[in-house]
N, C-alpha and C. Protein backbone atom coordinates (compact mmCIF):
# COMPACT_ATOMS: atom_id res chain seq x y z
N UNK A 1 60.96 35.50 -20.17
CA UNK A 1 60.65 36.43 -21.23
C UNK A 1 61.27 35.98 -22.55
N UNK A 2 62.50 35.25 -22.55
CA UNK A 2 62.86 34.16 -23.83
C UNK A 2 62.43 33.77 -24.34
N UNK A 3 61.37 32.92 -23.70
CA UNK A 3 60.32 31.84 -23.78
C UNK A 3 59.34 32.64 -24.93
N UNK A 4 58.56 34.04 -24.13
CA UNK A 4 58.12 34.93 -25.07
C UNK A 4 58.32 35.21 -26.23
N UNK A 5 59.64 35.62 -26.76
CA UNK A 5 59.67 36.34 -27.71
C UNK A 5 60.47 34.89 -28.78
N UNK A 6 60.60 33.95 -28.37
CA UNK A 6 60.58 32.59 -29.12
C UNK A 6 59.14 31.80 -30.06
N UNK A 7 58.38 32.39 -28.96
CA UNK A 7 56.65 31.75 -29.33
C UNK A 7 56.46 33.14 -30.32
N UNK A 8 56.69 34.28 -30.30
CA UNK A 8 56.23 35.10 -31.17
C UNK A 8 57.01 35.45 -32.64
N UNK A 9 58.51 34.79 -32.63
CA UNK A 9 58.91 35.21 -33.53
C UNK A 9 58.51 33.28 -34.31
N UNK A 10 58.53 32.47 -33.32
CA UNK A 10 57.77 31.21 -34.14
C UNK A 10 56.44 31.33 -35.09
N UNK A 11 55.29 32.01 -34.24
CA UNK A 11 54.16 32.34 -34.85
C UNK A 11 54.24 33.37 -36.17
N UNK A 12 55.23 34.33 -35.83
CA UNK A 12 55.66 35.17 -36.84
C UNK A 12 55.50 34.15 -37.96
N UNK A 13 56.88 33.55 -38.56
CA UNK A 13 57.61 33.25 -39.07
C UNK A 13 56.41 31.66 -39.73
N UNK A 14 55.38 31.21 -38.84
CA UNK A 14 54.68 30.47 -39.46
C UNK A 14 53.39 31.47 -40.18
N UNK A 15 53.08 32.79 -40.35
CA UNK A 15 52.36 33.12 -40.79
C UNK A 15 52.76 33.69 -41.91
N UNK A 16 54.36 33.70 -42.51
CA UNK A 16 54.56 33.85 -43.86
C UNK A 16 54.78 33.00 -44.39
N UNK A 17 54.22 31.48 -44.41
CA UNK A 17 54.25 30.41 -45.08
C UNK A 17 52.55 30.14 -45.65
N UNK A 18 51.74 31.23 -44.81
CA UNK A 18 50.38 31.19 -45.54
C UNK A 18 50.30 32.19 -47.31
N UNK A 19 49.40 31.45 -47.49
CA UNK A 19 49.12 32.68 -48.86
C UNK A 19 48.60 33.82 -48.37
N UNK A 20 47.83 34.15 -47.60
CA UNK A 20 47.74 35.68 -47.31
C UNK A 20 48.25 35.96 -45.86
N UNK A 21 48.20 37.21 -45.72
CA UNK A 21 49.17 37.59 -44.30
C UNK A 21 48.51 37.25 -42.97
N UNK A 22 49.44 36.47 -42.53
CA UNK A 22 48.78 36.15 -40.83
C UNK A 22 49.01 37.35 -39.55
N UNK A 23 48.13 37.52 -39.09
CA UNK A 23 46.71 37.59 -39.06
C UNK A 23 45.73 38.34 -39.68
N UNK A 24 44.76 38.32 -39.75
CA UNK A 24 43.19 39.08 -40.75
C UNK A 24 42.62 39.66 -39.69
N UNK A 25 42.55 39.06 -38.77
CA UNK A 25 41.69 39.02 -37.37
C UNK A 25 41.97 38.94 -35.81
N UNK A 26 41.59 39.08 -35.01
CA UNK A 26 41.81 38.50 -33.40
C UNK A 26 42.16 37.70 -33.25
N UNK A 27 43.53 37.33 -32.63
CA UNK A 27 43.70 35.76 -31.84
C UNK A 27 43.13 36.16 -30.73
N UNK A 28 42.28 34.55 -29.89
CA UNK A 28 42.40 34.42 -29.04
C UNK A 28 43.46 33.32 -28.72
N UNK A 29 43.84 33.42 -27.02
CA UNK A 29 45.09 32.36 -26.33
C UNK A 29 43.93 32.26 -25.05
N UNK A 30 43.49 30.71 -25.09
CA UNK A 30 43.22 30.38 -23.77
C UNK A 30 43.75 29.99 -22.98
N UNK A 31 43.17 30.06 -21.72
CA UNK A 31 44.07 29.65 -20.66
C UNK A 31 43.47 28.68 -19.61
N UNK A 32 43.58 27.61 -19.70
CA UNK A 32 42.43 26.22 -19.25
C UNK A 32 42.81 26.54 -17.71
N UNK A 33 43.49 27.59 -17.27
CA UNK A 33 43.52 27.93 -15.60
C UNK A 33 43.23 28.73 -15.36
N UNK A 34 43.07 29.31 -13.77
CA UNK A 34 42.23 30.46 -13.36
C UNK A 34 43.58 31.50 -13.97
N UNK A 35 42.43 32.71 -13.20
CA UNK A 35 43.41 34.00 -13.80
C UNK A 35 44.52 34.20 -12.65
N UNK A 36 45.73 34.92 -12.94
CA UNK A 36 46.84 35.13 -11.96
C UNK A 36 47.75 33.94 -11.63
N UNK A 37 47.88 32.87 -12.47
CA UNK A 37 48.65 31.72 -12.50
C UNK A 37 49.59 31.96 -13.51
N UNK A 38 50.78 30.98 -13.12
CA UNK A 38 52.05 31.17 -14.05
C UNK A 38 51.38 31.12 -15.52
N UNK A 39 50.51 30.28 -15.91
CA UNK A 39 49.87 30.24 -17.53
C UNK A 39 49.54 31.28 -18.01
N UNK A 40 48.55 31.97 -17.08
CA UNK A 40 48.05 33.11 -17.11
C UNK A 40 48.59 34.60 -17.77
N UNK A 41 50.06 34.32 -16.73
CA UNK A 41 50.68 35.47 -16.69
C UNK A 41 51.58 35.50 -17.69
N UNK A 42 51.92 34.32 -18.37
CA UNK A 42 52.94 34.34 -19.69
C UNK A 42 52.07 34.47 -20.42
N UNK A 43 50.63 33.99 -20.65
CA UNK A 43 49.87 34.15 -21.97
C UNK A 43 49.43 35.80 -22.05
N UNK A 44 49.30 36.57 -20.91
CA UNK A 44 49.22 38.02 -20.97
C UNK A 44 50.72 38.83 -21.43
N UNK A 45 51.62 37.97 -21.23
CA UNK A 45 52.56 38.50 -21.48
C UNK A 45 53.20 38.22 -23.32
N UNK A 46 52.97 36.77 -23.66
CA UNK A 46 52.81 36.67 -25.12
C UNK A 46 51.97 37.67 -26.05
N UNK A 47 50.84 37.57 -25.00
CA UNK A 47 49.72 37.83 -25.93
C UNK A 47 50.17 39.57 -26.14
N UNK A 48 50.25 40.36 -25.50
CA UNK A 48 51.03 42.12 -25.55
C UNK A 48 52.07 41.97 -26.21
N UNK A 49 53.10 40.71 -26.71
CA UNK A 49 54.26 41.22 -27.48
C UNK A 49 53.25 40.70 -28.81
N UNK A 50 52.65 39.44 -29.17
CA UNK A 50 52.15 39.86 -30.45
C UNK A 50 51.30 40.80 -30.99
N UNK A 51 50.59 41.09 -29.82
CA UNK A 51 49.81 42.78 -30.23
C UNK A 51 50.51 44.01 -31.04
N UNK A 52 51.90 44.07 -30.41
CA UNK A 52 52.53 44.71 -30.65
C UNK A 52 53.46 44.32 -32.26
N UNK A 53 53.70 43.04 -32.16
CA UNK A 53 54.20 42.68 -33.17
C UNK A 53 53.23 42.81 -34.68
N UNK A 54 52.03 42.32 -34.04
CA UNK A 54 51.32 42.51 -35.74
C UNK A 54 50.10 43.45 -35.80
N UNK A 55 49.88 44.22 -34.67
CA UNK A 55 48.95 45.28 -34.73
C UNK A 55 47.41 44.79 -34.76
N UNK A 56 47.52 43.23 -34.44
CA UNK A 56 46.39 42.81 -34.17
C UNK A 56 45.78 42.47 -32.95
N UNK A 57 44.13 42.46 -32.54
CA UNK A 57 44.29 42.03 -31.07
C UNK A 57 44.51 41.04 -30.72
N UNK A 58 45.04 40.79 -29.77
CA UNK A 58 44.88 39.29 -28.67
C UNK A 58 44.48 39.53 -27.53
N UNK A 59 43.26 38.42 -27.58
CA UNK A 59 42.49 38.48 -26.05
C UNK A 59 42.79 36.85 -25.68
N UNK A 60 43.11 37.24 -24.57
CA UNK A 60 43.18 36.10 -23.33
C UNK A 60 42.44 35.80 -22.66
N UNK A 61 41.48 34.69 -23.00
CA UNK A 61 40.57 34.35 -21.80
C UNK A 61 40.91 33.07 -21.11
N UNK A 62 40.55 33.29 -19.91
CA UNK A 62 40.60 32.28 -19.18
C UNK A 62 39.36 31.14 -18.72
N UNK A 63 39.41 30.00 -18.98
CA UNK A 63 38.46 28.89 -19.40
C UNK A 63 39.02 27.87 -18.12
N UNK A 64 38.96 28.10 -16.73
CA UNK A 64 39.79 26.70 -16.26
C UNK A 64 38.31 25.41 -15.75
N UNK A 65 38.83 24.60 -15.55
CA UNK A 65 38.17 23.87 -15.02
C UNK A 65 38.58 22.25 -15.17
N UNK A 66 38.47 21.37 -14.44
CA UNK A 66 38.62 19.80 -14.70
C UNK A 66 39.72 19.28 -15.53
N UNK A 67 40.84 20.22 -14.41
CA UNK A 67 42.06 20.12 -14.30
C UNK A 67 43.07 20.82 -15.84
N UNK A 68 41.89 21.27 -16.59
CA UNK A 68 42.59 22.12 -17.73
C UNK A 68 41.77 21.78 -18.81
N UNK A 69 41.08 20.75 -18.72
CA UNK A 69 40.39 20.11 -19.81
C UNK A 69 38.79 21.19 -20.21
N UNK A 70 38.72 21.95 -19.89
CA UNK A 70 37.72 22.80 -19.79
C UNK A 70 38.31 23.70 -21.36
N UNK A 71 39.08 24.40 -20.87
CA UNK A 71 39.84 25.03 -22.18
C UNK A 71 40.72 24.56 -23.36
N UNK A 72 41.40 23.51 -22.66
CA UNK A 72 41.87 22.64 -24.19
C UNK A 72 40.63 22.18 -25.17
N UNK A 73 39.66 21.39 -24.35
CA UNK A 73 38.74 21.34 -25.31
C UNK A 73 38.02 22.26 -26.29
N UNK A 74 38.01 23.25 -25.82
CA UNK A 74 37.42 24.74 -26.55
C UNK A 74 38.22 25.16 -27.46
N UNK A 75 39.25 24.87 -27.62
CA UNK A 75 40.65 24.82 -28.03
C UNK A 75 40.31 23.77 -29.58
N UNK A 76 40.67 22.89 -28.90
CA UNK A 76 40.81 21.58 -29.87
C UNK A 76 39.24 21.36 -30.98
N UNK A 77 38.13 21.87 -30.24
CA UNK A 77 37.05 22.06 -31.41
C UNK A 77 36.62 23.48 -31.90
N UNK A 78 38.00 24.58 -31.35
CA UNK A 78 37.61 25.45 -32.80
C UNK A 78 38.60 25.07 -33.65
N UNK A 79 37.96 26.11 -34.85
CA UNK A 79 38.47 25.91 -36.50
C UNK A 79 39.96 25.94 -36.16
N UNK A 80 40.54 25.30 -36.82
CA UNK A 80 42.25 24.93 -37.22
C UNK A 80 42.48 26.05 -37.91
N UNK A 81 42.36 27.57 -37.68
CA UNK A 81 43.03 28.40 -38.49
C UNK A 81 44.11 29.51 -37.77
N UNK A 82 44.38 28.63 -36.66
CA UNK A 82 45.66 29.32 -36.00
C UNK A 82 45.00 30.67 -35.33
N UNK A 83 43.59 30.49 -35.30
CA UNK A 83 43.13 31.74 -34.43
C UNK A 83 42.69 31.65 -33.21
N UNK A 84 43.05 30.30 -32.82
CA UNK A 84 42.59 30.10 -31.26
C UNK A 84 43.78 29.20 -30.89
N UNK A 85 44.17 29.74 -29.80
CA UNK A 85 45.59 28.96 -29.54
C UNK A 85 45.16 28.53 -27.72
N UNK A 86 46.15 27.77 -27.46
CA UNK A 86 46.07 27.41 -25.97
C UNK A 86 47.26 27.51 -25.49
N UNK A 87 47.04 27.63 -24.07
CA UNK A 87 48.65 28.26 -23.39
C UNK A 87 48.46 26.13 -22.56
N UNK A 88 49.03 25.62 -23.45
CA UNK A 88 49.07 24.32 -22.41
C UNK A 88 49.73 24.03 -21.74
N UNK A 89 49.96 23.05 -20.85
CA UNK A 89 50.61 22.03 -19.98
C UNK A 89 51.13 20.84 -19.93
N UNK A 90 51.42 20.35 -19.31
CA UNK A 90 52.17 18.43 -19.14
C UNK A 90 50.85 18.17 -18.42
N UNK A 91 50.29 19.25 -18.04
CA UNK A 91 48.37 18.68 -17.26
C UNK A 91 48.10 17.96 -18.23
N UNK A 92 47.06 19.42 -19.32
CA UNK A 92 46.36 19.13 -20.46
C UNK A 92 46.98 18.35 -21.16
N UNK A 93 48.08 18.15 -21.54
CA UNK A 93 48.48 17.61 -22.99
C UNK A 93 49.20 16.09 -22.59
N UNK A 94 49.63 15.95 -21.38
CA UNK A 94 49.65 14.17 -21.11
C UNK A 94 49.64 13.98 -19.69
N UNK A 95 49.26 14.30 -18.96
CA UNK A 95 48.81 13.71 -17.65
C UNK A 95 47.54 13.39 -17.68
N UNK A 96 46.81 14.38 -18.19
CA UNK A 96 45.50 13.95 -18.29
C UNK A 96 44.97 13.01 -18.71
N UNK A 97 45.57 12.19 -19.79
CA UNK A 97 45.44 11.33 -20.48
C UNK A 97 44.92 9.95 -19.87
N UNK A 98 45.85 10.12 -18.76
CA UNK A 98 45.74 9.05 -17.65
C UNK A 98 44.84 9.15 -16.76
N UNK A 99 44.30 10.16 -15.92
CA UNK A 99 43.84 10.41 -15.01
C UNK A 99 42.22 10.70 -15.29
N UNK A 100 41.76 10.96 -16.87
CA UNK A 100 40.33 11.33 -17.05
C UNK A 100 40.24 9.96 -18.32
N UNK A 101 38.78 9.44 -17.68
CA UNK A 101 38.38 8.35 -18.30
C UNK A 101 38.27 8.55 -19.75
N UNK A 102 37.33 9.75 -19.95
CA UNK A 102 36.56 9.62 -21.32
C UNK A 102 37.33 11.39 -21.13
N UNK A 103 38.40 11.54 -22.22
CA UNK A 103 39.07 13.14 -22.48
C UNK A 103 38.23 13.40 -23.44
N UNK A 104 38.05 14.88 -23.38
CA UNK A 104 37.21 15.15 -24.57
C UNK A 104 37.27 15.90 -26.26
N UNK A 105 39.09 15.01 -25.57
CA UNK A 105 39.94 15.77 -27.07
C UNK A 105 41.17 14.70 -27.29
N UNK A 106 42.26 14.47 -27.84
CA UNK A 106 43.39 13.74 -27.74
C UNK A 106 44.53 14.63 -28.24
N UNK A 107 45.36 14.32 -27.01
CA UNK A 107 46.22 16.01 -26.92
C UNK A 107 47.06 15.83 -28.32
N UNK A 108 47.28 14.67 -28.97
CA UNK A 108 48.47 14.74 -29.76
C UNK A 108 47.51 14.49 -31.34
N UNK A 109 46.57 14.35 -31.67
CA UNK A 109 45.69 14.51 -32.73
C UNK A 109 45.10 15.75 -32.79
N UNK A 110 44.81 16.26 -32.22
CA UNK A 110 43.81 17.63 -32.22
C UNK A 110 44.65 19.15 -31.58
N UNK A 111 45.69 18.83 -31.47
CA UNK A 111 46.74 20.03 -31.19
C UNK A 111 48.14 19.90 -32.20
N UNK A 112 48.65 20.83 -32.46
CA UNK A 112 49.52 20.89 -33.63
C UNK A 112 50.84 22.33 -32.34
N UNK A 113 51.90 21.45 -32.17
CA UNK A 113 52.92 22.62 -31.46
C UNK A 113 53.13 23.50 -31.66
N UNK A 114 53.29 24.65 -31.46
CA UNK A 114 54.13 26.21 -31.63
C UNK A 114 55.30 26.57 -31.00
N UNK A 115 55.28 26.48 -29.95
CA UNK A 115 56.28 26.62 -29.56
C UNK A 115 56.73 26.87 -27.94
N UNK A 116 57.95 26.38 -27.13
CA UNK A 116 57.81 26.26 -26.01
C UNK A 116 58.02 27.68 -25.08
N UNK A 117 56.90 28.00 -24.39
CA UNK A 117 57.11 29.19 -23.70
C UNK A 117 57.35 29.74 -22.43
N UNK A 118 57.44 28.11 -21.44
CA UNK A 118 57.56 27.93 -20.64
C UNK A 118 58.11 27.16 -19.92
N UNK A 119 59.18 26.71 -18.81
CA UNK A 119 59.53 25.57 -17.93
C UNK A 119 59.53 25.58 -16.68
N UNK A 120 58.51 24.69 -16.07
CA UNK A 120 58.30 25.29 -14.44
C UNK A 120 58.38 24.31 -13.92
N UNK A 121 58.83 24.73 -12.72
CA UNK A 121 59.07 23.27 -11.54
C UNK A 121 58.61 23.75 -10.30
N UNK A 122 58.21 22.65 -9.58
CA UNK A 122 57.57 22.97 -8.50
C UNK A 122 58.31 22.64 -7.11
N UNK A 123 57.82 23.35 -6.00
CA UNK A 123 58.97 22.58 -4.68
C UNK A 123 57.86 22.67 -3.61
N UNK A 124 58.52 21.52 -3.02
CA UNK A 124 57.40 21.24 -1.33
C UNK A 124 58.56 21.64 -0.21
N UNK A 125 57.96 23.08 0.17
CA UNK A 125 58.12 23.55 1.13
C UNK A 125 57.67 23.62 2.77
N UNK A 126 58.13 24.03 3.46
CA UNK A 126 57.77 24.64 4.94
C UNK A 126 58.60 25.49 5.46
N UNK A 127 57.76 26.04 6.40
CA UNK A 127 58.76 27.17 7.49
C UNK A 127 59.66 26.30 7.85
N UNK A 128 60.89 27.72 8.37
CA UNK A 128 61.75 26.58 9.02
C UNK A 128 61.61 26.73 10.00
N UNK A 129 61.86 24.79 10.17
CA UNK A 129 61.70 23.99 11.67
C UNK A 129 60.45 24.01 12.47
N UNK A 130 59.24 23.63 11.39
CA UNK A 130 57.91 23.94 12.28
C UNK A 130 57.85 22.83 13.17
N UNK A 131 56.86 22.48 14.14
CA UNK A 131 57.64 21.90 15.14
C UNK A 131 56.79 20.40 14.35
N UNK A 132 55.91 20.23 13.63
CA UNK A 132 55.88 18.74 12.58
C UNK A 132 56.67 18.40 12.03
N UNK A 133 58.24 19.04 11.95
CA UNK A 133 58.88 18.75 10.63
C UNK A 133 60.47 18.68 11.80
N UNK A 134 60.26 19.05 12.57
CA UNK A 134 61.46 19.53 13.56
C UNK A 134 62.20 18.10 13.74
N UNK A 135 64.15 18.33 13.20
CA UNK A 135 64.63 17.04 13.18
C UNK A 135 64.38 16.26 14.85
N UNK A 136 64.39 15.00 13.80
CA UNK A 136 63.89 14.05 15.30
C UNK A 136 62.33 14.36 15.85
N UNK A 137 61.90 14.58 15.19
CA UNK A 137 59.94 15.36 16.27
C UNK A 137 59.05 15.03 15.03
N UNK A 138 59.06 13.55 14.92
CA UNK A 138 57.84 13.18 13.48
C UNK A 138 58.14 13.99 12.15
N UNK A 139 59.30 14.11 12.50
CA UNK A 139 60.00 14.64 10.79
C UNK A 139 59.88 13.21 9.92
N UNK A 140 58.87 14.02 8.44
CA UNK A 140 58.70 13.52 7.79
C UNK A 140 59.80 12.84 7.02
N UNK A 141 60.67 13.40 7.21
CA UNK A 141 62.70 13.08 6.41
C UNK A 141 63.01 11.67 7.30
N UNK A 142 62.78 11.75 8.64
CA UNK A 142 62.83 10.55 9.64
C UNK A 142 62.05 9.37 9.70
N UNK A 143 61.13 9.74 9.05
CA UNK A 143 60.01 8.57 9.50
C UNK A 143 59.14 8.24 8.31
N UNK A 144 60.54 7.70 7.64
CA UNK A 144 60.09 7.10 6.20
C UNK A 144 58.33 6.44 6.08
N UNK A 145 57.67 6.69 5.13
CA UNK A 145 56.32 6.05 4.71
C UNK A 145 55.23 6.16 6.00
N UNK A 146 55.79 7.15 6.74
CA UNK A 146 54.84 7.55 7.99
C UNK A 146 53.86 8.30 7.65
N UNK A 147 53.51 9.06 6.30
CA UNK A 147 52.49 9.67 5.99
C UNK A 147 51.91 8.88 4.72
N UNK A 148 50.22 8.74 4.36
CA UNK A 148 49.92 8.56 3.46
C UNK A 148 49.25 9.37 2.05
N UNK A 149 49.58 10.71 2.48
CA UNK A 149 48.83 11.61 1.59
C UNK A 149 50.02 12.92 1.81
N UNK A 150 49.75 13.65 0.92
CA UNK A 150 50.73 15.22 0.97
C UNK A 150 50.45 15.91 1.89
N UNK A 151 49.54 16.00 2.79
CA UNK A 151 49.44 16.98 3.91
C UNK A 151 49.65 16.69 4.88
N UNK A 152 50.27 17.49 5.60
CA UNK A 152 51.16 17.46 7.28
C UNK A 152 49.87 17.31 8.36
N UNK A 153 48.80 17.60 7.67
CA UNK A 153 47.47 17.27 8.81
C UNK A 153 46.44 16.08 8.52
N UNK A 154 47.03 15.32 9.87
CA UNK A 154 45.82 13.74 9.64
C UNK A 154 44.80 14.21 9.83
């Protein structure tokens, strides 16, 4: 919720450097992932403190597809007037870079920062002691380079 009210008092604070008062109109904040994802749920949660902050709306839609690049792009070719924002990623904004031949935007030309609203990390889990993972019993911890892909099922 830090994260939140950092991106809103940032956006604040860049809309009294315009000549007239920011905002006139609706932001939208996309969200290049489905709905009910960590992106999701901070951009619903940004998006209600600037509602509140400037009495304007913000709608959140969600645009996912081809790994995020669905909504950054929608992103990156509307107008540059700070009325369409994106809730991005280390996906969209440089993994992708690598992984899609022809991108249909370039994350560091066609996006301009605001501010960071998020830090997430991920973990590879299991029950404990399923009997694939059970020490000594084709535990993956034991039997170094014994798998070739992330899933416990050949």
């Amino acid at each position: 919720m830090k994260f939140a009210a950092l991106f809103c008092a940032a956006l604040a604070s860049a809309g009294s450097a315009l000549a007239q008062p920011y905002p006139q109109k609706p932001i939208r904040i996309i969200v290049p992932f489905p709905a009910g994802g960590i992106a999701d749920t901070f951009a619903r949660s940004v998006g209600q403190k600037l509602n509140e902050a400037w009495s304007q709306p913000v709608v959140v839609e969600n645009r996912a597809g081809a790994g995020g690049n669905i909504g950054a792009e929608a992103v990156a070719k509307a107008p540059p007037d700070g009325y369409t924002l994106v809730m991005g990623s280390i996906g969209t904004h440089a993994l992708n870079v690598t992984l899609f031949r022809d991108l249909p935007f370039d994350p560091i030309r066609d996006f301009a920062p605001v501010a960071l609203v998020l830090e997430a990390y991920g973990l590879l889990v299991a029950p404990p002691s399923p009997p694939e993972y059970a020490p000594g019993r084709n535990s993956l911890f034991y039997q170094p380079r014994s798998l070739d892909n992330a899933s416990p099922y050949r």
